[in-house]
PDB file of N, CA and C in Angstrom:
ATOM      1  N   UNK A   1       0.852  -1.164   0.000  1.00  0.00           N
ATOM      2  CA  UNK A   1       0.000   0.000   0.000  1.00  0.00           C
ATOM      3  C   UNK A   1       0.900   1.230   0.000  1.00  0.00           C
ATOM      4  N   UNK A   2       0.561   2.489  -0.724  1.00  0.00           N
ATOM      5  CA  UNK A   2       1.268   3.393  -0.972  1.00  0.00           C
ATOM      6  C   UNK A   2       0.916   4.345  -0.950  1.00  0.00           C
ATOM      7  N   UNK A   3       1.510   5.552  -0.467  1.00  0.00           N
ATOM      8  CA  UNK A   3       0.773   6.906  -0.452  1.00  0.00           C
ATOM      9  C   UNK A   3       1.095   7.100  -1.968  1.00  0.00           C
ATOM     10  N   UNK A   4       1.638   7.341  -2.596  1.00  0.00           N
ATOM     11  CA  UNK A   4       1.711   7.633  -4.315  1.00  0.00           C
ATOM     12  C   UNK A   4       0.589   6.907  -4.858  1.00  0.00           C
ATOM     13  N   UNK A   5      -0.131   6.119  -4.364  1.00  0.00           N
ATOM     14  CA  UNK A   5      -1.161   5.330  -5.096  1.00  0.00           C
ATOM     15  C   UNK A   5      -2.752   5.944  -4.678  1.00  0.00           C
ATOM     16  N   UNK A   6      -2.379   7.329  -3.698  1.00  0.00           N
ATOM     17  CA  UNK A   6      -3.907   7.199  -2.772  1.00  0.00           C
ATOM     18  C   UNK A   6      -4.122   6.912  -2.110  1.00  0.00           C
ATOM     19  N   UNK A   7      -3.023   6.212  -1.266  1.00  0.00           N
ATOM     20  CA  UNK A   7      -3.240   5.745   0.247  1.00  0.00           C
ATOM     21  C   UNK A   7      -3.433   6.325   0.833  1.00  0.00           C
ATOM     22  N   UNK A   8      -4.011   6.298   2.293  1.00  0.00           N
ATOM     23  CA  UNK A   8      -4.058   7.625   3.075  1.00  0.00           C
ATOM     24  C   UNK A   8      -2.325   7.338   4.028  1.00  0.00           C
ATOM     25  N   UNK A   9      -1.815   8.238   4.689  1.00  0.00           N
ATOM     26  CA  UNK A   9      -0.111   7.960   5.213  1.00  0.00           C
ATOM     27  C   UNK A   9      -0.515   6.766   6.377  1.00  0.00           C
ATOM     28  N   UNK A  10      -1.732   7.090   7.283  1.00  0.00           N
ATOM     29  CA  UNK A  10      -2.343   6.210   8.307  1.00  0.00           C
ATOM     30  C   UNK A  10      -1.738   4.704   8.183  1.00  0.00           C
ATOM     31  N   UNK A  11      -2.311   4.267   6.846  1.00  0.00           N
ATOM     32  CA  UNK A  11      -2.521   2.914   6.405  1.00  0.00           C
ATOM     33  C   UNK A  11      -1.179   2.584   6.356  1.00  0.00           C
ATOM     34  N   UNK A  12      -0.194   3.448   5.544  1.00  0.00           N
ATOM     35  CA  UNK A  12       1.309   3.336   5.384  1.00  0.00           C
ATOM     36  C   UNK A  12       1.809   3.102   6.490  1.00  0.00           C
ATOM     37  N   UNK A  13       1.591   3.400   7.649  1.00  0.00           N
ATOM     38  CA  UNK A  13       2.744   3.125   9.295  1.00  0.00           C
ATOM     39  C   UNK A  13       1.471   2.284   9.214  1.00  0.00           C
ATOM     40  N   UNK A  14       0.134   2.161   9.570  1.00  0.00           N
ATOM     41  CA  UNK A  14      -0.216   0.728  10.422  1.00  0.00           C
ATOM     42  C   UNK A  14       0.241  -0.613   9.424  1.00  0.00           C
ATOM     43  N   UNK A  15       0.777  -0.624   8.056  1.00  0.00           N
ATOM     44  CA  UNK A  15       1.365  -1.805   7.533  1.00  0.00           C
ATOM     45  C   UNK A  15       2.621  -2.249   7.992  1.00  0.00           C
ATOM     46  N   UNK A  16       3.297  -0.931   8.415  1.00  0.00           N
ATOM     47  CA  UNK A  16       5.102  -1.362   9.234  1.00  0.00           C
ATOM     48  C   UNK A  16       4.657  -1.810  10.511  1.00  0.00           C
ATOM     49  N   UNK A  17       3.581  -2.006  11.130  1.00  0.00           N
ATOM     50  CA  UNK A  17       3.379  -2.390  12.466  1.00  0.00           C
ATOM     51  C   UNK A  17       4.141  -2.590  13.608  1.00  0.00           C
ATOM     52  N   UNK A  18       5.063  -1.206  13.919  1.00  0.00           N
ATOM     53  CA  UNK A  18       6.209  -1.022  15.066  1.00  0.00           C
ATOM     54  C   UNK A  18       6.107   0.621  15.817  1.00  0.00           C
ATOM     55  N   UNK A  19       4.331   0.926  15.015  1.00  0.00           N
ATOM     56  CA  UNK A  19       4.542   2.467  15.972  1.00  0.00           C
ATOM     57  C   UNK A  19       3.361   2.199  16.839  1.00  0.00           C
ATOM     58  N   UNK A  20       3.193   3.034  17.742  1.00  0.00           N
ATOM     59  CA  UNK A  20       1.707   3.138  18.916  1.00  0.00           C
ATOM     60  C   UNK A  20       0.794   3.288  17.970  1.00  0.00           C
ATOM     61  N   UNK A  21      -0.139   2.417  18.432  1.00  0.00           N
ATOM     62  CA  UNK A  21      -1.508   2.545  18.235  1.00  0.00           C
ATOM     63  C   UNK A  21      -2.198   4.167  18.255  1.00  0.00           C
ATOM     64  N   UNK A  22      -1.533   4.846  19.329  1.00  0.00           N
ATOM     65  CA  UNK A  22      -1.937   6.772  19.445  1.00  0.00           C
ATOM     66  C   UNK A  22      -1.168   7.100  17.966  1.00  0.00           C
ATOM     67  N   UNK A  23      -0.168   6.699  17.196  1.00  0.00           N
ATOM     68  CA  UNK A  23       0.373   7.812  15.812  1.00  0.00           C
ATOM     69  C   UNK A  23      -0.870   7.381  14.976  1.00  0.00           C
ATOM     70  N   UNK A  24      -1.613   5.853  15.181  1.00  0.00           N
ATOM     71  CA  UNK A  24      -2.529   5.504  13.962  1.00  0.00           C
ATOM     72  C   UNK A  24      -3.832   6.936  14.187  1.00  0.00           C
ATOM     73  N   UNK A  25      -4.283   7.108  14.956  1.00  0.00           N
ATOM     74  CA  UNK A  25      -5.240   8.246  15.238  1.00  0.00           C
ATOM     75  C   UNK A  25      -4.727   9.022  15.327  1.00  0.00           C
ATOM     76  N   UNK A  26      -3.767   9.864  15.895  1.00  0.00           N
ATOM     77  CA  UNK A  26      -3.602  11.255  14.742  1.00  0.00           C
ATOM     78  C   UNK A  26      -2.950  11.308  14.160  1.00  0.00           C
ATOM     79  N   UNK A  27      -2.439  10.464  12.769  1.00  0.00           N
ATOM     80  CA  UNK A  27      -2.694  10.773  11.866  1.00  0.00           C
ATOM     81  C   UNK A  27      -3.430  10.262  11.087  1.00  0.00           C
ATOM     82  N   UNK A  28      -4.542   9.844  11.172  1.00  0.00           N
ATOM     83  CA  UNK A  28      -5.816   9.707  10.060  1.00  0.00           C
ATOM     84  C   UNK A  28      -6.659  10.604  10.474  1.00  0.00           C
ATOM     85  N   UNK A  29      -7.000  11.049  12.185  1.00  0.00           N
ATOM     86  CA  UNK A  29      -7.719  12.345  12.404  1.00  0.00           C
ATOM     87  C   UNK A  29      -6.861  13.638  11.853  1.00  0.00           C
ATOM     88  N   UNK A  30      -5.436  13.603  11.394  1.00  0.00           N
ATOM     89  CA  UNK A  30      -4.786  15.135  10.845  1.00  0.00           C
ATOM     90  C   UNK A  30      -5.314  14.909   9.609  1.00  0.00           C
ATOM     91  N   UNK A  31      -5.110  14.086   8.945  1.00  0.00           N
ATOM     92  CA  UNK A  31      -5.212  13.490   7.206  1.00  0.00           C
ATOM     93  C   UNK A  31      -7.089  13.926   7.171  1.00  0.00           C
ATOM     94  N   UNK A  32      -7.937  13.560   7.852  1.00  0.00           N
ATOM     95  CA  UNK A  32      -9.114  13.976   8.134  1.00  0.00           C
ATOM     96  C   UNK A  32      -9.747  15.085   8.112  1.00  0.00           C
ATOM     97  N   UNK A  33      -8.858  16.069   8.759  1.00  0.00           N
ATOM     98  CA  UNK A  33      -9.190  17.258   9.361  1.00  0.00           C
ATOM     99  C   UNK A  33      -8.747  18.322   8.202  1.00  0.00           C
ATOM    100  N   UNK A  34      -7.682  17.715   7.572  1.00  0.00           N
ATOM    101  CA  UNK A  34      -6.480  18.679   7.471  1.00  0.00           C
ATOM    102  C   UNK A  34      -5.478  19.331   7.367  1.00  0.00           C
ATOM    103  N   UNK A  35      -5.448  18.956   9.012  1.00  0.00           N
ATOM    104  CA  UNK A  35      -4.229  19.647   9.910  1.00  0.00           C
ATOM    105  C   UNK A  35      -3.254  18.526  10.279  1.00  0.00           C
ATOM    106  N   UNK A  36      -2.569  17.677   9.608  1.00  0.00           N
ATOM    107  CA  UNK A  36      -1.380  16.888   9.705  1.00  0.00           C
ATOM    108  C   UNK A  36      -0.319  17.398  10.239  1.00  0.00           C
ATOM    109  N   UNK A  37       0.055  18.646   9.850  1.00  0.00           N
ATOM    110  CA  UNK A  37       1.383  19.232  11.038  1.00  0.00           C
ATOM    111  C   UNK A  37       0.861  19.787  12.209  1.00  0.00           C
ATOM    112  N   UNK A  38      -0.426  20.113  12.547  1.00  0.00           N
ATOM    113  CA  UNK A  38      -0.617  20.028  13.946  1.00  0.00           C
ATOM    114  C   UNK A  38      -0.751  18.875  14.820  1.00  0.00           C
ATOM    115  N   UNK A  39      -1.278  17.533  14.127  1.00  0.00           N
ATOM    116  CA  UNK A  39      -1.288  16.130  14.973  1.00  0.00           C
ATOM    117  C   UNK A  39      -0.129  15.985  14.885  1.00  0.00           C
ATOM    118  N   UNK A  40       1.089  16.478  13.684  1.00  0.00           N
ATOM    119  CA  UNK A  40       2.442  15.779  14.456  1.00  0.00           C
ATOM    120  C   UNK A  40       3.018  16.531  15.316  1.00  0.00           C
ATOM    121  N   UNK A  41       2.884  17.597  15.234  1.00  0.00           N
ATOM    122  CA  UNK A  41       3.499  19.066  16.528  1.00  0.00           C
ATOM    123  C   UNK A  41       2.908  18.343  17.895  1.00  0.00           C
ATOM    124  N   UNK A  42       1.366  17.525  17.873  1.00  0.00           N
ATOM    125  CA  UNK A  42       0.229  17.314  19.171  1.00  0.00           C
ATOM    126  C   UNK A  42       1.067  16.362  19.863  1.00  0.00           C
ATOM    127  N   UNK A  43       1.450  15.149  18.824  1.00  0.00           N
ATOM    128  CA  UNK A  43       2.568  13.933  19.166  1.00  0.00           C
ATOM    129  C   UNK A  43       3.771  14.242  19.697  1.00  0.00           C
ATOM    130  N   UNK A  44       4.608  15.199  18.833  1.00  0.00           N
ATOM    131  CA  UNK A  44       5.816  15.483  19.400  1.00  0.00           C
ATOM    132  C   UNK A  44       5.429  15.907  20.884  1.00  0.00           C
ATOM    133  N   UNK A  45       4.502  16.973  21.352  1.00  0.00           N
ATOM    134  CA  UNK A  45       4.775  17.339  22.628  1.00  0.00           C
ATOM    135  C   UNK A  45       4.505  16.234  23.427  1.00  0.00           C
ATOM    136  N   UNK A  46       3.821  15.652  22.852  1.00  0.00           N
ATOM    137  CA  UNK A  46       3.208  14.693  24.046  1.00  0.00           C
ATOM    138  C   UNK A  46       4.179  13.637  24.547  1.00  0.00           C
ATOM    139  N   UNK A  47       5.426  13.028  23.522  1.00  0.00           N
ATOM    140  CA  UNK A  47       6.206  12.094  23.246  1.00  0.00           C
ATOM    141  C   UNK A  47       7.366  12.613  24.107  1.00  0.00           C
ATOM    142  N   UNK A  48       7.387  14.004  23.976  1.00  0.00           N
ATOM    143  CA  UNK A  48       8.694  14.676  24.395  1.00  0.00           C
ATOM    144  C   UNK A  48       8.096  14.849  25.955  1.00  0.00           C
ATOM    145  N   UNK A  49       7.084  14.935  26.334  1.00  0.00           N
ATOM    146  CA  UNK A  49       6.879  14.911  28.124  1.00  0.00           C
ATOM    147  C   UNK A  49       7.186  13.480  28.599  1.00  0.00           C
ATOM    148  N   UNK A  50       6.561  12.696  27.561  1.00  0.00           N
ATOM    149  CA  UNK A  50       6.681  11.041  28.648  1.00  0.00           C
ATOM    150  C   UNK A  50       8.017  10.544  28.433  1.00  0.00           C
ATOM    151  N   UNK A  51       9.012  11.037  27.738  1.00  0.00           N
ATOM    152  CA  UNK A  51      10.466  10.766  27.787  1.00  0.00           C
ATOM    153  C   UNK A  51      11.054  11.471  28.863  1.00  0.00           C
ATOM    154  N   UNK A  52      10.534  13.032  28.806  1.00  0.00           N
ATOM    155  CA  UNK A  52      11.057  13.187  30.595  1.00  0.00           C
ATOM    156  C   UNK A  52      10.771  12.815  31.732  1.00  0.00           C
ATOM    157  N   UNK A  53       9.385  12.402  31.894  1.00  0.00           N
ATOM    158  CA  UNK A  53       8.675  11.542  32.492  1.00  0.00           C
ATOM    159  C   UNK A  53       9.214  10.426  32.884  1.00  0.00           C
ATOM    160  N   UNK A  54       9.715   9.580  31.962  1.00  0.00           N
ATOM    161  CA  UNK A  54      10.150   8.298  32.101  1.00  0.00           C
ATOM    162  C   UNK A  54      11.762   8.563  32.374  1.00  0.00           C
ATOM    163  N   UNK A  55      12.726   9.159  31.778  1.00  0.00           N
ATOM    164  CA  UNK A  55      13.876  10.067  32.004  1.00  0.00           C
ATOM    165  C   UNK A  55      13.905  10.168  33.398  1.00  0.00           C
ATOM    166  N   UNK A  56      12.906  10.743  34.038  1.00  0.00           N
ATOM    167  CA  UNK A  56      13.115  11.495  35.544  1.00  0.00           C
ATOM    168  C   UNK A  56      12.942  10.343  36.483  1.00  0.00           C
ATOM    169  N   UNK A  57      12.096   9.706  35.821  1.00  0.00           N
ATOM    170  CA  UNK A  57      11.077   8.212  36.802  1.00  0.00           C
ATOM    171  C   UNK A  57      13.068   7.154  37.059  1.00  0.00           C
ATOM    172  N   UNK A  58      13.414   7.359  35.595  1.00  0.00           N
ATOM    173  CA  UNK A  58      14.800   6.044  35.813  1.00  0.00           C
ATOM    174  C   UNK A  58      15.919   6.948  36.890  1.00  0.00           C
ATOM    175  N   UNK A  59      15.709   8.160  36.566  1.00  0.00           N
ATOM    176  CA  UNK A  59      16.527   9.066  37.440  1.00  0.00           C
ATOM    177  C   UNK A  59      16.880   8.374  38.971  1.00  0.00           C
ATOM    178  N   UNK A  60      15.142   8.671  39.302  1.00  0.00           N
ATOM    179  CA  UNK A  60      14.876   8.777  40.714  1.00  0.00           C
ATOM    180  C   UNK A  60      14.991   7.058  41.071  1.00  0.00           C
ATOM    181  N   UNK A  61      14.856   6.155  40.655  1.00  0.00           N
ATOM    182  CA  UNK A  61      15.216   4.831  40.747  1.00  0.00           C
ATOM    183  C   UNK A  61      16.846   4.684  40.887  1.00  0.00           C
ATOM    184  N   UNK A  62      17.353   5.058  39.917  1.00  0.00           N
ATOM    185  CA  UNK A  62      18.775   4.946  40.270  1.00  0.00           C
ATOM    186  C   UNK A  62      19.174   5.580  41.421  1.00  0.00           C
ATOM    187  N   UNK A  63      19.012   6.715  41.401  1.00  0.00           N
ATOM    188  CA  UNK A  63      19.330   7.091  43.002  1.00  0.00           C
ATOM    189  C   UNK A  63      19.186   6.883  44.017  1.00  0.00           C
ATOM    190  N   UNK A  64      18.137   5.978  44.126  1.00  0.00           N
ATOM    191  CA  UNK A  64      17.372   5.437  45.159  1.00  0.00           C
ATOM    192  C   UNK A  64      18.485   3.768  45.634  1.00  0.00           C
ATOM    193  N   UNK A  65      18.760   3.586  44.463  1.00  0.00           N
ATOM    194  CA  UNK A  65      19.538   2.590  44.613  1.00  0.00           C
ATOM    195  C   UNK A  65      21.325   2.875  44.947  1.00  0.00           C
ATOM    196  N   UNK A  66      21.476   3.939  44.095  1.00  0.00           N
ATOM    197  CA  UNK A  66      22.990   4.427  44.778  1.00  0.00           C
ATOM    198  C   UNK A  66      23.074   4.651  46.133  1.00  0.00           C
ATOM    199  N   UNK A  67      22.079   5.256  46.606  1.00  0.00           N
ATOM    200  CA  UNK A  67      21.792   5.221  48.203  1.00  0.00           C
ATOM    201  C   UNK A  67      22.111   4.566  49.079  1.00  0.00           C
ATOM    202  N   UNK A  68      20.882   3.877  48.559  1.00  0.00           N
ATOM    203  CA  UNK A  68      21.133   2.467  49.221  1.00  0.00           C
ATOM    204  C   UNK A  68      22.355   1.378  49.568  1.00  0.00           C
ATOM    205  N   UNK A  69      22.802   1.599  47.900  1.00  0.00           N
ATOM    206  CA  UNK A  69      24.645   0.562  48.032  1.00  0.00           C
ATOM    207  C   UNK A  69      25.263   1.582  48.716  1.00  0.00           C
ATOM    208  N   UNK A  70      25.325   3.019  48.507  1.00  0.00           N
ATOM    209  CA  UNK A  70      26.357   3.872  49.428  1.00  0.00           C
ATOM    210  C   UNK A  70      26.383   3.630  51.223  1.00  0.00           C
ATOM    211  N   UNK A  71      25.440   3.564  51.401  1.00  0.00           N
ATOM    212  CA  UNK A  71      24.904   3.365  52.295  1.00  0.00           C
ATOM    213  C   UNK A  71      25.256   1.972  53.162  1.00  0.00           C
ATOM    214  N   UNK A  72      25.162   1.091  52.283  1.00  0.00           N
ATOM    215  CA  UNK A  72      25.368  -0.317  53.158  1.00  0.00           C
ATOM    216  C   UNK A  72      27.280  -0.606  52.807  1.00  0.00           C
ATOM    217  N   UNK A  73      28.064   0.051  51.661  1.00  0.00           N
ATOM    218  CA  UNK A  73      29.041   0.054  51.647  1.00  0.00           C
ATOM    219  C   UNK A  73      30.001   0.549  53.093  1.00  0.00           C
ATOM    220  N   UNK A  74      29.053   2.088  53.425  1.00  0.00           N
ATOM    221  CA  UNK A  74      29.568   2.683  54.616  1.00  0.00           C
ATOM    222  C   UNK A  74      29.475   2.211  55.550  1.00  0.00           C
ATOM    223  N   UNK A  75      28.522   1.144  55.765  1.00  0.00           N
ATOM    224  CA  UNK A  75      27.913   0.328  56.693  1.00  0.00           C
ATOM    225  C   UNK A  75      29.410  -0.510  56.923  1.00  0.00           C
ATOM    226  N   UNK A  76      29.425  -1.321  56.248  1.00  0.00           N
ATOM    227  CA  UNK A  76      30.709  -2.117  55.920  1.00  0.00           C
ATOM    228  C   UNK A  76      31.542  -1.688  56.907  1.00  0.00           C
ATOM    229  N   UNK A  77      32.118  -0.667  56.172  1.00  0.00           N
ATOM    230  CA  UNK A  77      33.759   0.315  56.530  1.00  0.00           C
ATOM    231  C   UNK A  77      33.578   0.372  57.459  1.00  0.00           C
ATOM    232  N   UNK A  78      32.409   0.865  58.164  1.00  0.00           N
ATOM    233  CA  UNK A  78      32.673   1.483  59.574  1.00  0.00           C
ATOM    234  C   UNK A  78      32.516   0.280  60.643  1.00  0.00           C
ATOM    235  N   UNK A  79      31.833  -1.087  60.145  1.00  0.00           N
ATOM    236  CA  UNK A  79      31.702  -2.187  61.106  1.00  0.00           C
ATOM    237  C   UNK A  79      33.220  -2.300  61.159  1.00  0.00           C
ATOM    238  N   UNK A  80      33.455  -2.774  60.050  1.00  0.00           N
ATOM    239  CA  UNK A  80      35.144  -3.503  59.810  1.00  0.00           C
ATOM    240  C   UNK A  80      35.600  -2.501  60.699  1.00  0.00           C
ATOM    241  N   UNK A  81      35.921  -1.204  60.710  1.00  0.00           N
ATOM    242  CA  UNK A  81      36.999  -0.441  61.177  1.00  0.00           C
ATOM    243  C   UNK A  81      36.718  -0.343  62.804  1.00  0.00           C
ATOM    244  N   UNK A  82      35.495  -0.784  63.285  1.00  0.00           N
ATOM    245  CA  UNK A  82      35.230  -0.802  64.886  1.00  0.00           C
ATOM    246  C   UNK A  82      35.678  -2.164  64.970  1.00  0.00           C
ATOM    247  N   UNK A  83      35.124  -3.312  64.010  1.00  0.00           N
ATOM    248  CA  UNK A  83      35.870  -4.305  64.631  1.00  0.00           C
ATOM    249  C   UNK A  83      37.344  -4.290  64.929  1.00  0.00           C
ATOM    250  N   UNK A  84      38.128  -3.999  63.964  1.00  0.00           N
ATOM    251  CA  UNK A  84      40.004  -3.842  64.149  1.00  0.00           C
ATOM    252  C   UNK A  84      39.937  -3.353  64.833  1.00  0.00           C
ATOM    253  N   UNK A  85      38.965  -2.375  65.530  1.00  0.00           N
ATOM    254  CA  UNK A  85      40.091  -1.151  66.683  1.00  0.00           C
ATOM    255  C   UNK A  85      39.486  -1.891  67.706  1.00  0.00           C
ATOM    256  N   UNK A  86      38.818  -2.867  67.994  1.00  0.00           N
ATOM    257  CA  UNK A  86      38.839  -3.741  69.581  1.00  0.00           C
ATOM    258  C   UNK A  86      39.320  -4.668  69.809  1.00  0.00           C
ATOM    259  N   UNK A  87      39.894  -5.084  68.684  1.00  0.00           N
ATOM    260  CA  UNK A  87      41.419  -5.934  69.015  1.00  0.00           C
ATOM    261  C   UNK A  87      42.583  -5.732  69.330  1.00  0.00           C
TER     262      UNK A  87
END
């Protein structure tokens, strides 16, 4: 299927079947309407929040975990170093 043939672009990505189900609706509601560079401007913003979203979410996980190993590392050092000094 081909946009050079009359396809609508919609049909063209739901045949590669590797994007979200949300690009199939807007763009057959832009192709619909119209307004195709506003459903992709609508996507980009939306795509570009849940990457910081998800960005910030792995952030705060990792840190949570550096913590934690920092934390039980120091744990360590400071047992070990009370144990040697009461011998």
């Amino acid at each position: 299927m081909r946009v050079q043939e009359g396809r609508q672009i919609a049909e063209g990505f739901e045949m590669v079947n590797i994007f979200p189900p949300l690009l199939f609706g807007a763009i057959r509601s832009g192709e619909t309407t119209g307004a195709l560079d506003d459903s992709f401007k609508r996507l980009g913003d939306y795509y570009d929040c849940e990457v910081k979203r998800t960005v910030q979410a792995m952030i705060n996980a990792v840190e949570t975990v550096t913590i934690i190993f920092l934390g039980a590392v120091f744990g360590i050092i400071v047992y070990l170093f009370c144990c040697h000094s009461m011998m």
